[in-house]
Structures are given as structure tokens and as C-alpha cells.
C-alpha atoms as a PDB file:
ATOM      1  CA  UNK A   1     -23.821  40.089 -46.310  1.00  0.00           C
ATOM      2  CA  UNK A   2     -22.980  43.931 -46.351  1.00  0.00           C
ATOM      3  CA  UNK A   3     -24.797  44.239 -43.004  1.00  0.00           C
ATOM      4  CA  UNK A   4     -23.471  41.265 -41.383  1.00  0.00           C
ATOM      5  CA  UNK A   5     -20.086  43.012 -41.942  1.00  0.00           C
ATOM      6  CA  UNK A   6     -21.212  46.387 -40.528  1.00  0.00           C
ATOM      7  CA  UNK A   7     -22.420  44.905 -37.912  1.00  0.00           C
ATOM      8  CA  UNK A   8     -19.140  42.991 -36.456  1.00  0.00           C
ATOM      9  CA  UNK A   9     -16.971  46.022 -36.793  1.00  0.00           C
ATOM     10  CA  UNK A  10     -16.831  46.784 -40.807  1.00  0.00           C
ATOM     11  CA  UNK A  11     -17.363  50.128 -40.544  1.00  0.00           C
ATOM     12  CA  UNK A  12     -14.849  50.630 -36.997  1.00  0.00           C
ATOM     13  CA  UNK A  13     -12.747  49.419 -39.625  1.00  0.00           C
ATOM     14  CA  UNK A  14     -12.676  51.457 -42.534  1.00  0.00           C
ATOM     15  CA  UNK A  15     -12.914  54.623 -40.139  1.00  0.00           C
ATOM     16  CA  UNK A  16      -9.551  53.445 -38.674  1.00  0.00           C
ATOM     17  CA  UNK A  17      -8.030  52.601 -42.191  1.00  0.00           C
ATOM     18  CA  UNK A  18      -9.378  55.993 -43.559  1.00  0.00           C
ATOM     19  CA  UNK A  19      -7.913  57.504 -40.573  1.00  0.00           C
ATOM     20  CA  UNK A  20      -4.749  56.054 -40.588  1.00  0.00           C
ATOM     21  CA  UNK A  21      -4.793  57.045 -44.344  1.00  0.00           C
ATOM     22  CA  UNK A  22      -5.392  60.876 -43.769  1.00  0.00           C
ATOM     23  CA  UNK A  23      -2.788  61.095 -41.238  1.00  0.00           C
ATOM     24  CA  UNK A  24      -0.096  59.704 -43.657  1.00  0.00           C
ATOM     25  CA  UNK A  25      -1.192  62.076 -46.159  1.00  0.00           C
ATOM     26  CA  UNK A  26      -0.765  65.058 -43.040  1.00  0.00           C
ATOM     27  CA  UNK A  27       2.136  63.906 -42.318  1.00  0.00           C
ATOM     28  CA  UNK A  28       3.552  63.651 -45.479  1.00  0.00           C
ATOM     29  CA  UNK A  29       2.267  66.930 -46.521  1.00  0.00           C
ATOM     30  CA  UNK A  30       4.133  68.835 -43.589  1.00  0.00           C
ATOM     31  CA  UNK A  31       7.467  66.966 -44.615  1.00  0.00           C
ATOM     32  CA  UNK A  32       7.380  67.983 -48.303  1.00  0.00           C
ATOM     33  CA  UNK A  33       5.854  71.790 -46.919  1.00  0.00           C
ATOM     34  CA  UNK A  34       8.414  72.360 -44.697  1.00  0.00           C
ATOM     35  CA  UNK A  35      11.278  70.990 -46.605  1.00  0.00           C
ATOM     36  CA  UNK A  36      13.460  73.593 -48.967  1.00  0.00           C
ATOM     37  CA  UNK A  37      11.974  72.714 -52.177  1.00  0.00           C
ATOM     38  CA  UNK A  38       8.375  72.826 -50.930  1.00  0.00           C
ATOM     39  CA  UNK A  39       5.403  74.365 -51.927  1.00  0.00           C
ATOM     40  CA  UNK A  40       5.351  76.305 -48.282  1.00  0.00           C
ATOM     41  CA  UNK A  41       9.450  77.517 -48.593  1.00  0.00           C
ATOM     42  CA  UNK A  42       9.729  81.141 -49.218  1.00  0.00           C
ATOM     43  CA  UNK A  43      10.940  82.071 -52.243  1.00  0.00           C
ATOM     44  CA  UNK A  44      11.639  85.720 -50.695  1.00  0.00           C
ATOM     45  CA  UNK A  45      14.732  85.536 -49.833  1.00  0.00           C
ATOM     46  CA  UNK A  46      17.136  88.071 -50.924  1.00  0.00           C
ATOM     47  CA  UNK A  47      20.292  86.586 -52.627  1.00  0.00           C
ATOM     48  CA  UNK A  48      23.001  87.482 -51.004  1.00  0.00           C
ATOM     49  CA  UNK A  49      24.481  90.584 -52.532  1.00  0.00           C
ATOM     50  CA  UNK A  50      21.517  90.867 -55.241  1.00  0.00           C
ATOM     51  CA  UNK A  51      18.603  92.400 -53.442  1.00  0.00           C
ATOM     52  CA  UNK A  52      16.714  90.173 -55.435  1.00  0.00           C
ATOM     53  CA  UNK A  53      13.358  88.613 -54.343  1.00  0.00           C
ATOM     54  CA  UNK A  54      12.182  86.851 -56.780  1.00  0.00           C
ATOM     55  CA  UNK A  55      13.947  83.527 -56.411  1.00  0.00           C
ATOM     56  CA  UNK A  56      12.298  80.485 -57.665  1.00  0.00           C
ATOM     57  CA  UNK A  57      12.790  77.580 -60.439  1.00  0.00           C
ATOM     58  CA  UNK A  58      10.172  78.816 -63.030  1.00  0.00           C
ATOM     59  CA  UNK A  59      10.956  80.729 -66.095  1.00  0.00           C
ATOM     60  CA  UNK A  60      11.625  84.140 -65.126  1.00  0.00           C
ATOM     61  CA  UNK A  61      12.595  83.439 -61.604  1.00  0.00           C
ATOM     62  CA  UNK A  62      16.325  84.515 -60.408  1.00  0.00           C
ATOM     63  CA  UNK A  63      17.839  81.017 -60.003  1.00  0.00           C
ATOM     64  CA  UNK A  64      18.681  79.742 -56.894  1.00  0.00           C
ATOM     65  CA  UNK A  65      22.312  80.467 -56.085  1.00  0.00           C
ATOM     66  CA  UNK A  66      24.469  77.325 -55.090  1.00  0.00           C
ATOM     67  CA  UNK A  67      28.108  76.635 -53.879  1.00  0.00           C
ATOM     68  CA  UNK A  68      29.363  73.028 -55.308  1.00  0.00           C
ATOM     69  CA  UNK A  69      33.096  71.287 -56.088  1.00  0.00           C
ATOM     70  CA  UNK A  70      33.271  69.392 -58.998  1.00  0.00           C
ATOM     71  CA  UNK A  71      34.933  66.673 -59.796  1.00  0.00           C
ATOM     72  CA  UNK A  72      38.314  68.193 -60.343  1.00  0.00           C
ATOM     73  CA  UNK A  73      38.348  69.921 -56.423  1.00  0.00           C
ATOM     74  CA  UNK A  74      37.578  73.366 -57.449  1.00  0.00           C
ATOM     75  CA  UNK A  75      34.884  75.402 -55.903  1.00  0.00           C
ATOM     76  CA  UNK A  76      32.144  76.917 -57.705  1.00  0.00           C
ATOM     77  CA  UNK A  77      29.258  78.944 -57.195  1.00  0.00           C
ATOM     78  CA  UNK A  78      26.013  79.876 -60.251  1.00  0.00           C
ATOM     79  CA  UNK A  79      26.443  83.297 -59.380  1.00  0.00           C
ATOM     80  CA  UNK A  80      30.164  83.090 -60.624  1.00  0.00           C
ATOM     81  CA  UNK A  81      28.856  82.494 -64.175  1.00  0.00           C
ATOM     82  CA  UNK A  82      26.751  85.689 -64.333  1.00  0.00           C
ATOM     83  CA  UNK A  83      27.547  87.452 -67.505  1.00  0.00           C
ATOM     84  CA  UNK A  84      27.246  84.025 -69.124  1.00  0.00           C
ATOM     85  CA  UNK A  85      24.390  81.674 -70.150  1.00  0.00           C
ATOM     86  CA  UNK A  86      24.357  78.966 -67.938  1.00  0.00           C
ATOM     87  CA  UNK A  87      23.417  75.510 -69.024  1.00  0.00           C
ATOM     88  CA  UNK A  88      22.593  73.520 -65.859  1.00  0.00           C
ATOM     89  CA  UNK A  89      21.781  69.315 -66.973  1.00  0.00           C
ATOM     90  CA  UNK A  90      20.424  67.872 -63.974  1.00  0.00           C
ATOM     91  CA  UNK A  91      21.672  63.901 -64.524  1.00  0.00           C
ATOM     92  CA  UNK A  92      22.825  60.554 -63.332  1.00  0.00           C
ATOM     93  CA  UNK A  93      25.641  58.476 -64.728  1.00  0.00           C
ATOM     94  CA  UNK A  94      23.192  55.201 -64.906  1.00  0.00           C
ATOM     95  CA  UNK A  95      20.734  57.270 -66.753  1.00  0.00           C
ATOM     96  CA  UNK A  96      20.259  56.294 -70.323  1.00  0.00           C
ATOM     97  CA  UNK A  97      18.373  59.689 -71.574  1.00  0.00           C
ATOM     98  CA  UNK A  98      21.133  61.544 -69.514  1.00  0.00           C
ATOM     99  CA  UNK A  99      23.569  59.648 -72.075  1.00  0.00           C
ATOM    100  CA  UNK A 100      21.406  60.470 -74.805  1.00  0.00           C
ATOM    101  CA  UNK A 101      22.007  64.781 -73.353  1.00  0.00           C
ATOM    102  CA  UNK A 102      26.045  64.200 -73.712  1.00  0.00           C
ATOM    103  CA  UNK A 103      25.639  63.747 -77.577  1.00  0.00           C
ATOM    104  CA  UNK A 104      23.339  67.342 -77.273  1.00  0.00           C
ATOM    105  CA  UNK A 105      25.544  69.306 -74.940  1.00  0.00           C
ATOM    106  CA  UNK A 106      28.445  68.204 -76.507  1.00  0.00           C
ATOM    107  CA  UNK A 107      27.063  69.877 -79.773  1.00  0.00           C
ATOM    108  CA  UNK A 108      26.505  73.305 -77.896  1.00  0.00           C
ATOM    109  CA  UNK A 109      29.913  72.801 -76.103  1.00  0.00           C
ATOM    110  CA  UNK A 110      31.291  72.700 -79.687  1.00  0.00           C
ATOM    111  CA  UNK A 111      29.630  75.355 -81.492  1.00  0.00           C
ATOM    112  CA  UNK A 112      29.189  78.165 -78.990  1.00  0.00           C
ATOM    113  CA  UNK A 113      32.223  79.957 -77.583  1.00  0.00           C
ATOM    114  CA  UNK A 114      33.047  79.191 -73.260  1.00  0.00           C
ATOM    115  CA  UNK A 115      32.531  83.369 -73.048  1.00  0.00           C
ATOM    116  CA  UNK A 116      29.467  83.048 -73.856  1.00  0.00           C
ATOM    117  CA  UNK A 117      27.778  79.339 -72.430  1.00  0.00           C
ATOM    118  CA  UNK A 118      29.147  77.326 -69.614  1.00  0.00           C
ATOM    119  CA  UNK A 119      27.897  74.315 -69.179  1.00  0.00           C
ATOM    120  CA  UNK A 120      27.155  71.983 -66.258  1.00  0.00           C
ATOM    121  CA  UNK A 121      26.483  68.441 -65.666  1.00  0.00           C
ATOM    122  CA  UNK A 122      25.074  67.990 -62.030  1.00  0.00           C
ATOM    123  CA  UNK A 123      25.373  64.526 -60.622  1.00  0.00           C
ATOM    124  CA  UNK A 124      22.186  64.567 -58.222  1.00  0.00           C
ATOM    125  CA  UNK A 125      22.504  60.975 -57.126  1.00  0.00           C
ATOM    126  CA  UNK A 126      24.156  60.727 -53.758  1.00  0.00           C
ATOM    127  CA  UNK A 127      25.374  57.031 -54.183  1.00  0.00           C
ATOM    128  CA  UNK A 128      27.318  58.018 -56.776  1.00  0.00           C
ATOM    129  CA  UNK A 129      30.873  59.124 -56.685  1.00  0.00           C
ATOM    130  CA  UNK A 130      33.527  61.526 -57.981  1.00  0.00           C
ATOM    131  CA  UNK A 131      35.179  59.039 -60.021  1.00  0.00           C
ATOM    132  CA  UNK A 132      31.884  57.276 -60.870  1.00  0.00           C
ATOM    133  CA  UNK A 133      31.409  61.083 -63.119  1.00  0.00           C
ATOM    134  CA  UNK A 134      35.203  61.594 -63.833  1.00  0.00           C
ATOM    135  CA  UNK A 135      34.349  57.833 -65.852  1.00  0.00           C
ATOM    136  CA  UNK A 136      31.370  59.355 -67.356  1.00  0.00           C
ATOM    137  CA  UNK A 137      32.724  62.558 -68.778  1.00  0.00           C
ATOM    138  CA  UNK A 138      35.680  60.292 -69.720  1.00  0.00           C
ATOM    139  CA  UNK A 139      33.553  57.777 -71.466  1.00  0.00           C
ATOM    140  CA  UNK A 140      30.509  60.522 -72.605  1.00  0.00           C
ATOM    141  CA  UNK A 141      31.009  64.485 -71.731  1.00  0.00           C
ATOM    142  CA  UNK A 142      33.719  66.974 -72.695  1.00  0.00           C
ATOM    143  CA  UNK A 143      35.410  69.148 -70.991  1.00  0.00           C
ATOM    144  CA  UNK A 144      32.877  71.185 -69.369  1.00  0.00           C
ATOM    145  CA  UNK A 145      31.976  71.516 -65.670  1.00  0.00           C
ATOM    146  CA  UNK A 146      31.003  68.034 -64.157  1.00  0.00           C
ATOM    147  CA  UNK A 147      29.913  68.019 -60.748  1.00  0.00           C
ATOM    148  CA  UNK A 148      28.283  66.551 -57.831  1.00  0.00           C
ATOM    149  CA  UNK A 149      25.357  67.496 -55.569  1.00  0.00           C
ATOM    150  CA  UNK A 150      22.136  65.953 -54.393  1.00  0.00           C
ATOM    151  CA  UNK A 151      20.812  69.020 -52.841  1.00  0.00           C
ATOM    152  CA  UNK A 152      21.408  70.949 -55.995  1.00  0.00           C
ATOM    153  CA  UNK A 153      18.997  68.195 -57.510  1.00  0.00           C
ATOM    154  CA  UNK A 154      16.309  69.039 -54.576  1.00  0.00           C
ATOM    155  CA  UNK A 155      16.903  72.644 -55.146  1.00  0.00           C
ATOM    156  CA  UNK A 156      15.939  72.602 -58.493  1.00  0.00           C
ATOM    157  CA  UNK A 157      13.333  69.655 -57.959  1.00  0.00           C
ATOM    158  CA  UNK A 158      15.214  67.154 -60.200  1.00  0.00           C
ATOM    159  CA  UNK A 159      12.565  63.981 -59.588  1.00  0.00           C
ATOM    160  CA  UNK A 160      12.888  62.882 -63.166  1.00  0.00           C
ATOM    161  CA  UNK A 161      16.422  63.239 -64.794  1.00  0.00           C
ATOM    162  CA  UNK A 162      17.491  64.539 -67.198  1.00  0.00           C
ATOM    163  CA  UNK A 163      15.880  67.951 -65.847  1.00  0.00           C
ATOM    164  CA  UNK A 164      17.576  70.699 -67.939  1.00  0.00           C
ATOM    165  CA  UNK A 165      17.688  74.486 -67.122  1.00  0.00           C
ATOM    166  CA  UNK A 166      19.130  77.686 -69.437  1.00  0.00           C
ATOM    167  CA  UNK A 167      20.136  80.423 -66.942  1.00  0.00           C
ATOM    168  CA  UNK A 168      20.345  83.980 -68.770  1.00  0.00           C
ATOM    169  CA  UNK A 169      23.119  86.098 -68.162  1.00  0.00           C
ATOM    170  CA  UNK A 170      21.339  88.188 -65.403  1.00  0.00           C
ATOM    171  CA  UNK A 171      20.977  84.973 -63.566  1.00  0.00           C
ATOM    172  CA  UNK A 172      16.863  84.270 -64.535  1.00  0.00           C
ATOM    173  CA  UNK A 173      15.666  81.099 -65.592  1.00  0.00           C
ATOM    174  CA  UNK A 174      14.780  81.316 -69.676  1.00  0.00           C
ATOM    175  CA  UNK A 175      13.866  77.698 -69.857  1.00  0.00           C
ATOM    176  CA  UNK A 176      13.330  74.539 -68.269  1.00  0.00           C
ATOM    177  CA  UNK A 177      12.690  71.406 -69.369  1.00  0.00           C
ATOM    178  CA  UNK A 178      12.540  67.473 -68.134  1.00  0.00           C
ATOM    179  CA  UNK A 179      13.501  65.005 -69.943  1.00  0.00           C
ATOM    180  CA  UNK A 180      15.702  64.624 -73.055  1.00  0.00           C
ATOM    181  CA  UNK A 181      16.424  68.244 -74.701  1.00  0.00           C
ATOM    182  CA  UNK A 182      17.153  68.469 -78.081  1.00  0.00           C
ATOM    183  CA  UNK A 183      20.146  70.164 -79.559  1.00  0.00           C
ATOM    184  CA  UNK A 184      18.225  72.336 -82.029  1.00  0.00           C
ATOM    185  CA  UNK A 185      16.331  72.972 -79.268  1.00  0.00           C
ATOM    186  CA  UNK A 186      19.292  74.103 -76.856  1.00  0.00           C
ATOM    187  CA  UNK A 187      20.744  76.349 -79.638  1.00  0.00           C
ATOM    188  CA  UNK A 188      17.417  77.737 -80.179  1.00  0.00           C
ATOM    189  CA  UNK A 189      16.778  78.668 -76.546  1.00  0.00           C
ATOM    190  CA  UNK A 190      20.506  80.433 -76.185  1.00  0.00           C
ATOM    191  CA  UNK A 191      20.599  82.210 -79.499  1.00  0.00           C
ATOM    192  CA  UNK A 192      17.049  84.153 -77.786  1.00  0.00           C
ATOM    193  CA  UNK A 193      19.703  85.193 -75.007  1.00  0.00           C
ATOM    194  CA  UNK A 194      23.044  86.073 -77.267  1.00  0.00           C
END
């Protein structure tokens, strides 16, 4: 039977299919290499202002700066918050772990002083809107920084949500994580950086 098949054009066939398969793979390869979060983007570039050149997402790596409005119209960029640990949540409103992060952050909101932690919630869903995450924080958040930007989320390589990052006070990443982040966990990770 397996020869039969050969013979009338089997194997033309899986050539073409394995073809066809390796050229999606180049193609999609190039895309994701050539895009800003991937594995071929230079991570060094100076940040403005910062002679840095180590800019990246992992631990250690000067976070990517970033210029975003929230959901109240004022203008904000990371770099602003230097001198401060930044706590960047990566989340969606429909997102039932994200929901699960408001109880967490809400904790460190309460028990460490705004001079010393800001936190943000970053909306990286782009069908969602301003008052879509004005009804969130209203229904979940506080009153920290709630904001919206898919290309923060592609920036930061936010495929799963939540995706949480701890920005020291020098602007480095101290800790990343995906998924739900515990509280204690949170508080552990800024008291290393007060």
C-alpha cells in the first residue's frame, strides 16, 4: 500500500506540505525577529538622557522607558517614577487572576507609603476602553495609576496576564513574574529595595 502511494505522487506531496510548512515557520520567524519585542531587537539602545545600554525585561536590565495617559488624561512616563519602586501589573479587566492581583496590590497600596511605591495597572488589551478600566478600578483597584497601552504589553512581552514587574529605584528590573503574585510575596520583593 505504502508504495502504491509513493508511487502516484505521495512523496511530491509531503515535500510540498513540508515545504509549505518551513516557509510558515521562516516567515513567522522574521515577523517575531524583526518586531520590537523580538529576540533579534537590540537591546543597545541608549535611553534617552541615561547613557544606559543595558535595556531589556530581565532582572537586572534598565526597564524599558515608556510614555502612556491613563485613564484620568494625564501623561506619564516610567522614567518619571525614578527615585521610587515601581510596581508595573500587566492586566486585563476580563481577567479573573488579574482580579485576584487587585486584592494583592491593594494590600501594598495600603501599607507602603506613595514616596516610596507607585503602582500601575496597565490595561494591555486594545479592545478595551478607558471607561471599561475607570469601571474596574471603580469596582476592584484603588487609587493608584490605571492605564492603558497595548504596546506597553508587547514591550514588556505580556502573552499571559497577569505579568507583574518591580522596578527599583534606579530604574532596573528586581523581579518579574507571570501569573498571580502574592502579597507576601510583593512586600517581600520591595522591602529588598527600601
Amino acid at each position: 500500500m505504502l508504495k502504491t502511494k509513493l508511487n502516484e505522487g505521495g512523496i511530491a506531496s509531503i515535500f510540498a506540505s513540508a515545504a509549505i510548512v518551513v516557509a510558515l515557520v521562516l516567515v513567522i520567524s522574521a515577523a517575531w525577529c524583526f518586531s520590537p519585542a523580538g529576540w533579534c531587537s537590540s537591546t543597545d539602545e541608549k535611553t534617552p538622557g541615561t547613557g544606559d545600554t543595558n535595556i531589556g525585561i530581565e532582572s537586572g536590565q534598565t526597564a524599558p522607558d515608556f510614555t502612556l495617559t491613563d485613564i484620568d488624561g494625564n501623561t506619564l512616563n516610567l522614567s518619571d517614577h525614578r527615585d521610587h519602586v515601581v510596581i508595573m501589573d500587566l492586566m486585563a479587566t476580563w481577567c479573573g487572576p488579574c482580579i485576584t492581583e487587585m486584592g494583592h496590590l491593594r494590600q501594598i497600596y495600603n501599607n507602603y507609603s506613595a514616596s516610596e511605591v507607585v503602582i500601575m495597572s496597565i490595561d494591555v488589551d486594545p479592545t478595551e476602553s478607558d471607561e471599561m478600566i475607570r469601571q474596574f478600578k471603580t469596582n476592584y483597584g484603588d487609587d493608584w495609576i490605571f492605564a492603558s497601552s497595548p504596546d506597553v504589553g508587547i514591550t514588556y512581552e505580556a502573552f499571559y496576564i497577569p505579568t507583574m514587574y518591580i522596578i527599583d529605584q534606579q530604574g532596573r528590573i528586581a523581579y518579574k513574574k507571570v501569573g498571580v503574585t502574592s502579597a507576601s510575596t510583593l512586600a517581600s520583593e520591595i522591602d529588598k529595595l527600601l
